[in-house]
C-alpha atoms as a PDB file:
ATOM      1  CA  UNK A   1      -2.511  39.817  14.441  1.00  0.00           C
ATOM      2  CA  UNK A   2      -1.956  38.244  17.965  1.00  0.00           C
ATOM      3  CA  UNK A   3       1.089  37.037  19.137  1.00  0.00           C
ATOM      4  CA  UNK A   4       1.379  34.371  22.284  1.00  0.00           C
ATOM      5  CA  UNK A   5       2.699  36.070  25.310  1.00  0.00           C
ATOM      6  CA  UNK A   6       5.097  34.484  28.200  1.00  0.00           C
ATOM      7  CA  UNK A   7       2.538  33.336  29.925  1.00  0.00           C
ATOM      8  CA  UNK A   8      -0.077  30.010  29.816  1.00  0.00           C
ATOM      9  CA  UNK A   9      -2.444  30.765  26.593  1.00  0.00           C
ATOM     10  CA  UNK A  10      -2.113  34.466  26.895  1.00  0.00           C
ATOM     11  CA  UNK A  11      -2.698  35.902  23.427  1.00  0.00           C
ATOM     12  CA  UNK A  12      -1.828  40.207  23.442  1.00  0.00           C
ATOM     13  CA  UNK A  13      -3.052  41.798  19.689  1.00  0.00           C
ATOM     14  CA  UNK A  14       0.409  42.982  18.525  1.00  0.00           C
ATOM     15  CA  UNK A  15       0.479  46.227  16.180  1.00  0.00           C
ATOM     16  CA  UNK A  16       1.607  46.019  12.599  1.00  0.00           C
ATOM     17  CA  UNK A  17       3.970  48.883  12.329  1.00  0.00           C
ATOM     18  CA  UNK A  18       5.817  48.929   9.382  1.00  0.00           C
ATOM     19  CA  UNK A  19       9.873  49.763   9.498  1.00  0.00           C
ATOM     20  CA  UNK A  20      12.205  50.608   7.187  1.00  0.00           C
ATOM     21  CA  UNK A  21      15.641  52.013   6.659  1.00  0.00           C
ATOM     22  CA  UNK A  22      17.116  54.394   4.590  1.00  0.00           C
ATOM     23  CA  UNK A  23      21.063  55.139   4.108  1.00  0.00           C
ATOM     24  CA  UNK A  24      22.913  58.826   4.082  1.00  0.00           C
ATOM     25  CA  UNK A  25      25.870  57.970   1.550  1.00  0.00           C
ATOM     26  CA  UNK A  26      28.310  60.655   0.341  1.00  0.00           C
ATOM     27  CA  UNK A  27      31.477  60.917  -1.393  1.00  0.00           C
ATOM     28  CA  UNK A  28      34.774  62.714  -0.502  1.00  0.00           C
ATOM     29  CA  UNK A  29      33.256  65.705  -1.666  1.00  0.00           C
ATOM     30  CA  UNK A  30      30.376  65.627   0.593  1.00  0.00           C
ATOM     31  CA  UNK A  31      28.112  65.333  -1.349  1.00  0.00           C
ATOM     32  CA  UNK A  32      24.596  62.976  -0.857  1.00  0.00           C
ATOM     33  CA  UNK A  33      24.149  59.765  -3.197  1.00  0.00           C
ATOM     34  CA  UNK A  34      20.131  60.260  -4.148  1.00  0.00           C
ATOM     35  CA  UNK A  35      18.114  58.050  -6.460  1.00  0.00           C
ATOM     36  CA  UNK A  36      14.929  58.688  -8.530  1.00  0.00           C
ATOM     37  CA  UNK A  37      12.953  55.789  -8.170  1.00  0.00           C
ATOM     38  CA  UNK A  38      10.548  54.649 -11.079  1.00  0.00           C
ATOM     39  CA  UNK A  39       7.527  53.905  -9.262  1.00  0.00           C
ATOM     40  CA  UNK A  40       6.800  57.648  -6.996  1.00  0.00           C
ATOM     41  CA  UNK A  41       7.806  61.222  -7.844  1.00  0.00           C
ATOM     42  CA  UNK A  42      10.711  63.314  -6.511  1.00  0.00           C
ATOM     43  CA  UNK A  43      14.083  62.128  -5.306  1.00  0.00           C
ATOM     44  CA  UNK A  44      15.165  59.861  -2.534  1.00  0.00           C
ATOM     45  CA  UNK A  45      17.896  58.298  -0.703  1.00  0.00           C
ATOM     46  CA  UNK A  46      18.968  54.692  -0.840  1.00  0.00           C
ATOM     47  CA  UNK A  47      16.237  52.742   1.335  1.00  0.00           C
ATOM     48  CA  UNK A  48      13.294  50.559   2.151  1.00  0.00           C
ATOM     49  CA  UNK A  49      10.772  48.522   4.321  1.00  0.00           C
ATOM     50  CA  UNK A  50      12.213  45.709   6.058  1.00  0.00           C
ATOM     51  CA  UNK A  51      11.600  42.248   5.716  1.00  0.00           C
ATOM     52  CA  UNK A  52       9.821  40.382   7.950  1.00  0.00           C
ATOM     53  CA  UNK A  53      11.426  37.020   9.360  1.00  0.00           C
ATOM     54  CA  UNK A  54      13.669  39.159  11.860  1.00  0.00           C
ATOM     55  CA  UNK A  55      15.477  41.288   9.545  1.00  0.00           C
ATOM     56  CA  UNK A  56      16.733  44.076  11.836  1.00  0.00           C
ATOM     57  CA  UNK A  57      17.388  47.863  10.681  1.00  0.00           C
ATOM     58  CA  UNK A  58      20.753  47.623   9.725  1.00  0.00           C
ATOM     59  CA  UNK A  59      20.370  44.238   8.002  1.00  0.00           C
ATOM     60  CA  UNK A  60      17.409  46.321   5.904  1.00  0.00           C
ATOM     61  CA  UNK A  61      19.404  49.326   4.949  1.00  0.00           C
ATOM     62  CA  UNK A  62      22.659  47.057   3.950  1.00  0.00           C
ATOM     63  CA  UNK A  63      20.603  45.230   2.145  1.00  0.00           C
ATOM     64  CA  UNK A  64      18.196  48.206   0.184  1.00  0.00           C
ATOM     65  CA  UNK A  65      21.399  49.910  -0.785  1.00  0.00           C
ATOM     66  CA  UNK A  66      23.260  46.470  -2.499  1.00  0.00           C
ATOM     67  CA  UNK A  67      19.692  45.738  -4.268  1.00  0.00           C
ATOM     68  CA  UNK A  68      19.581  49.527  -5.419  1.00  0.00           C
ATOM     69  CA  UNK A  69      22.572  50.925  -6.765  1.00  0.00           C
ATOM     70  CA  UNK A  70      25.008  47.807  -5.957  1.00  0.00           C
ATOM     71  CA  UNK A  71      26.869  49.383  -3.119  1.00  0.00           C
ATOM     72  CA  UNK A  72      27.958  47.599   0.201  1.00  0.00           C
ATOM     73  CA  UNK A  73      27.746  49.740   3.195  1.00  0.00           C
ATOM     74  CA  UNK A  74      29.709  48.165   6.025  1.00  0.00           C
ATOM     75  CA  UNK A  75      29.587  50.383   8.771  1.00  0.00           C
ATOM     76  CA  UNK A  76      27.083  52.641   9.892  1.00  0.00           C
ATOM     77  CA  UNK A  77      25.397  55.422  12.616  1.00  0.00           C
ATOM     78  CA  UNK A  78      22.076  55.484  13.355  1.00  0.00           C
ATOM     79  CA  UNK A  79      21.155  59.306  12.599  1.00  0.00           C
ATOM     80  CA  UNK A  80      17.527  59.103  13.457  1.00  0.00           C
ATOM     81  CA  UNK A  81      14.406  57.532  14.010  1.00  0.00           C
ATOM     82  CA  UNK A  82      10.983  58.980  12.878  1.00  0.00           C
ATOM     83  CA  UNK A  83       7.633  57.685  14.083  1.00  0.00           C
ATOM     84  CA  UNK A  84       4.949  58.080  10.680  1.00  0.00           C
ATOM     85  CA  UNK A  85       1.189  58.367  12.069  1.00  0.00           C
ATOM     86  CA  UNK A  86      -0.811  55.610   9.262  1.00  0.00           C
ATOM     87  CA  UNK A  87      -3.183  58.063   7.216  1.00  0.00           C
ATOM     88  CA  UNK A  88      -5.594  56.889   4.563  1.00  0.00           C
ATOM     89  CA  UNK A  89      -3.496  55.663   1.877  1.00  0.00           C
ATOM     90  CA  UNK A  90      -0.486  55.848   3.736  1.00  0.00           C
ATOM     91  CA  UNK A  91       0.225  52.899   6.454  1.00  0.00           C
ATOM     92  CA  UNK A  92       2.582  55.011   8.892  1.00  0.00           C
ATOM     93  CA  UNK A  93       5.316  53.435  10.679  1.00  0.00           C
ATOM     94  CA  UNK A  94       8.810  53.482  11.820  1.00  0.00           C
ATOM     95  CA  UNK A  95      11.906  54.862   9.484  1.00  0.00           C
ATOM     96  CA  UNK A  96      15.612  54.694  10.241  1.00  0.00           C
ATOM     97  CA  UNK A  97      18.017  56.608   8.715  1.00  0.00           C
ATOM     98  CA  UNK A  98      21.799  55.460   8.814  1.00  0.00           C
ATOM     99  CA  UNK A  99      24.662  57.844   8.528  1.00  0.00           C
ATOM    100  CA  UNK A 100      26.625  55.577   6.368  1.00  0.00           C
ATOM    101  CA  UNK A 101      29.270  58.105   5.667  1.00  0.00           C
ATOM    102  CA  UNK A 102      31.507  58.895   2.697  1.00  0.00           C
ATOM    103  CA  UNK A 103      32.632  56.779  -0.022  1.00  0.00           C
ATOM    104  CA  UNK A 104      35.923  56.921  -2.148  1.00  0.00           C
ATOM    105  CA  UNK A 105      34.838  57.630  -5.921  1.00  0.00           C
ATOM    106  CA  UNK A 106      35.690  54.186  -7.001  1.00  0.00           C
ATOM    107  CA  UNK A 107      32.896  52.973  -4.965  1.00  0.00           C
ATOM    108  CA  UNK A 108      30.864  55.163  -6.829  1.00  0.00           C
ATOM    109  CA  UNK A 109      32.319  54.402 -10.628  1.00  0.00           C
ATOM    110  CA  UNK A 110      30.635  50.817  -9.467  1.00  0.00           C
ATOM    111  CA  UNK A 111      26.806  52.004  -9.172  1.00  0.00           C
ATOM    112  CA  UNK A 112      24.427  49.415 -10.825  1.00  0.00           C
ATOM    113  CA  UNK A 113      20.975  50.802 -10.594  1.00  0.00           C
ATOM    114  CA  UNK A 114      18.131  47.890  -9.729  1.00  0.00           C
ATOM    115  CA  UNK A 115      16.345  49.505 -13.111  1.00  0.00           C
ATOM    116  CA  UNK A 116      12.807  48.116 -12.045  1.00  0.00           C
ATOM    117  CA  UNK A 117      12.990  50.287  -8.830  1.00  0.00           C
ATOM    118  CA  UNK A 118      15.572  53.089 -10.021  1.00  0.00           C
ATOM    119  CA  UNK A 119      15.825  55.510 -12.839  1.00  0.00           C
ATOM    120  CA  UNK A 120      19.207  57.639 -11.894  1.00  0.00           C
ATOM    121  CA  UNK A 121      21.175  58.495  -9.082  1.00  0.00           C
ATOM    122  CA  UNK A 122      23.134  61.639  -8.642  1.00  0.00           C
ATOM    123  CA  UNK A 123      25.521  63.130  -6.347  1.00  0.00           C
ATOM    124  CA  UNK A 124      24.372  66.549  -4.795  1.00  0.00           C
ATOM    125  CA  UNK A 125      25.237  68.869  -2.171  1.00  0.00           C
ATOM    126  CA  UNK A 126      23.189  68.753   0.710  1.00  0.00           C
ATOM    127  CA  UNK A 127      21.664  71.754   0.256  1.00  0.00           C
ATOM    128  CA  UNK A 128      20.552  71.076  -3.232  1.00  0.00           C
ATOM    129  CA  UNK A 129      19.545  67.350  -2.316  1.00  0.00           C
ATOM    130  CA  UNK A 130      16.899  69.112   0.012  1.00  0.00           C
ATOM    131  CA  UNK A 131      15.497  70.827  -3.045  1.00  0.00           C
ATOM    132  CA  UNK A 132      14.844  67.717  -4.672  1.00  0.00           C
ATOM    133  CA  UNK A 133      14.211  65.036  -1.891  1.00  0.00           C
ATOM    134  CA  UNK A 134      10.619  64.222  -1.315  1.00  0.00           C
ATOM    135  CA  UNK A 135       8.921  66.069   1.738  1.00  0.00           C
ATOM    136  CA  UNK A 136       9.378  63.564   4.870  1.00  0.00           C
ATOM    137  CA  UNK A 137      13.070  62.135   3.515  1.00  0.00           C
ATOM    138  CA  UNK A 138      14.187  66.085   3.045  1.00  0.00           C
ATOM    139  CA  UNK A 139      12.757  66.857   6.819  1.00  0.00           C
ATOM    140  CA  UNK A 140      14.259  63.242   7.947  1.00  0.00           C
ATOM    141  CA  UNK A 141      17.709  64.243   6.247  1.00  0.00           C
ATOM    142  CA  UNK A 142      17.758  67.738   7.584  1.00  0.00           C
ATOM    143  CA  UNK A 143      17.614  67.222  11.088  1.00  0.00           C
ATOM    144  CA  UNK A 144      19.999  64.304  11.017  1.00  0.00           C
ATOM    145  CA  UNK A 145      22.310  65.801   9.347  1.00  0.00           C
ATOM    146  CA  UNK A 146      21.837  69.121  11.173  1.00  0.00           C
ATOM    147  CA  UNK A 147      22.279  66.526  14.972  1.00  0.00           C
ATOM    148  CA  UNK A 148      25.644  66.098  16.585  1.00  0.00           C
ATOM    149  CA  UNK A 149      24.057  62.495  17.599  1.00  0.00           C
ATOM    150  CA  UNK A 150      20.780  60.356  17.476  1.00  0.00           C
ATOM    151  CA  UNK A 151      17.914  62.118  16.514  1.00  0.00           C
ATOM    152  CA  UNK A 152      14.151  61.270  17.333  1.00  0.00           C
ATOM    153  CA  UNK A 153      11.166  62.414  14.848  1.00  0.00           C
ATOM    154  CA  UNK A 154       7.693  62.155  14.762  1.00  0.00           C
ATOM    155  CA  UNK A 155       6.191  63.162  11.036  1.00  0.00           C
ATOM    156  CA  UNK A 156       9.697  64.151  10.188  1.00  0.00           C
ATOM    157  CA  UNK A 157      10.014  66.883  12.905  1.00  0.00           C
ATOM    158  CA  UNK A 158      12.201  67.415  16.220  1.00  0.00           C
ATOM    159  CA  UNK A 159       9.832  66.856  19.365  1.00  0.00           C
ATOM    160  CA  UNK A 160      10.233  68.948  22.143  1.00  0.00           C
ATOM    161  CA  UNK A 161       9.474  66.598  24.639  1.00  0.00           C
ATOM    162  CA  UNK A 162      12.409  64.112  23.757  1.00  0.00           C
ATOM    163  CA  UNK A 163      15.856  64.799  24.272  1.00  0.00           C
ATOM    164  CA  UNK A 164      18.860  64.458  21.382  1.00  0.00           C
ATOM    165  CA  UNK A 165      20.689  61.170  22.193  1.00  0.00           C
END
């Protein structure tokens, strides 16, 4: 992919990193909103990969949790950002996670699974949503929710050579 720069006919290669965002919902309980999702294994939290046009972050992650369980997050702290090395089979990339904080439990009587993408969706504690998320979302979830602000991650994982925001 190459991308014109500012200047006369300068073409730079730009990298094809791919982003997505992921929510942190809970309800006045504290406890985490997780879905099982029909096409992987384990448990996850309300997310996705953006879409490409321009869609930013937020935009993704409003948009990932009204397609899968019919919520509407309107407000929202970024908790982290991890940095994914590609592997074979597994493109990499960039993943923010929103602290989207807690919902009353009318919100929640309104869940409407996207059935193609989601099986169920519970409401856990946090320390029993990290026995069931998948590996990187239960080391991404951790160490926000562990932070007192932003968070950066590479694989998942606190780096020592970046301060917390």
């Amino acid at each position: 992919m190459r991308q014109e720069d500012e200047g006369p006919g300068v073409a730079v290669p730009v990298p094809a990193i791919p982003a997505s965002s992921g929510a942190l919902i809970f309800d006045q309980k504290a406890r985490l909103l997780i879905l099982k999702p029909t096409y992987k294994t384990g448990w996850t939290i309300p997310g996705g990969v953006m879409e490409a046009g321009g869609e930013s972050p937020w935009e993704a992650c409003v948009r990932e949790v009204r397609e899968e369980c019919g919520l509407t997050v309107r407000a929202g702290r970024l908790a982290c950002v991890d940095f994914r090395r590609p592997r074979p089979g597994r493109p990499g990339g960039v993943r923010f996670l929103f602290d989207c904080g807690r919902m009353d439990d009318a919100a929640f009587g309104a869940v409407v699974l996207q059935r193609e993408e989601i099986s169920e969706y519970r409401m856990v504690s946090l320390d029993k949503a990290l026995t069931m998320l998948r590996a990187p979302i239960k080391r991404r979830v951790r160490a926000a929710c562990a932070a007192k602000s932003t968070v950066y991650l590479e694989e998942g994982r606190q780096v020592d050579y970046v301060m917390p925001g």
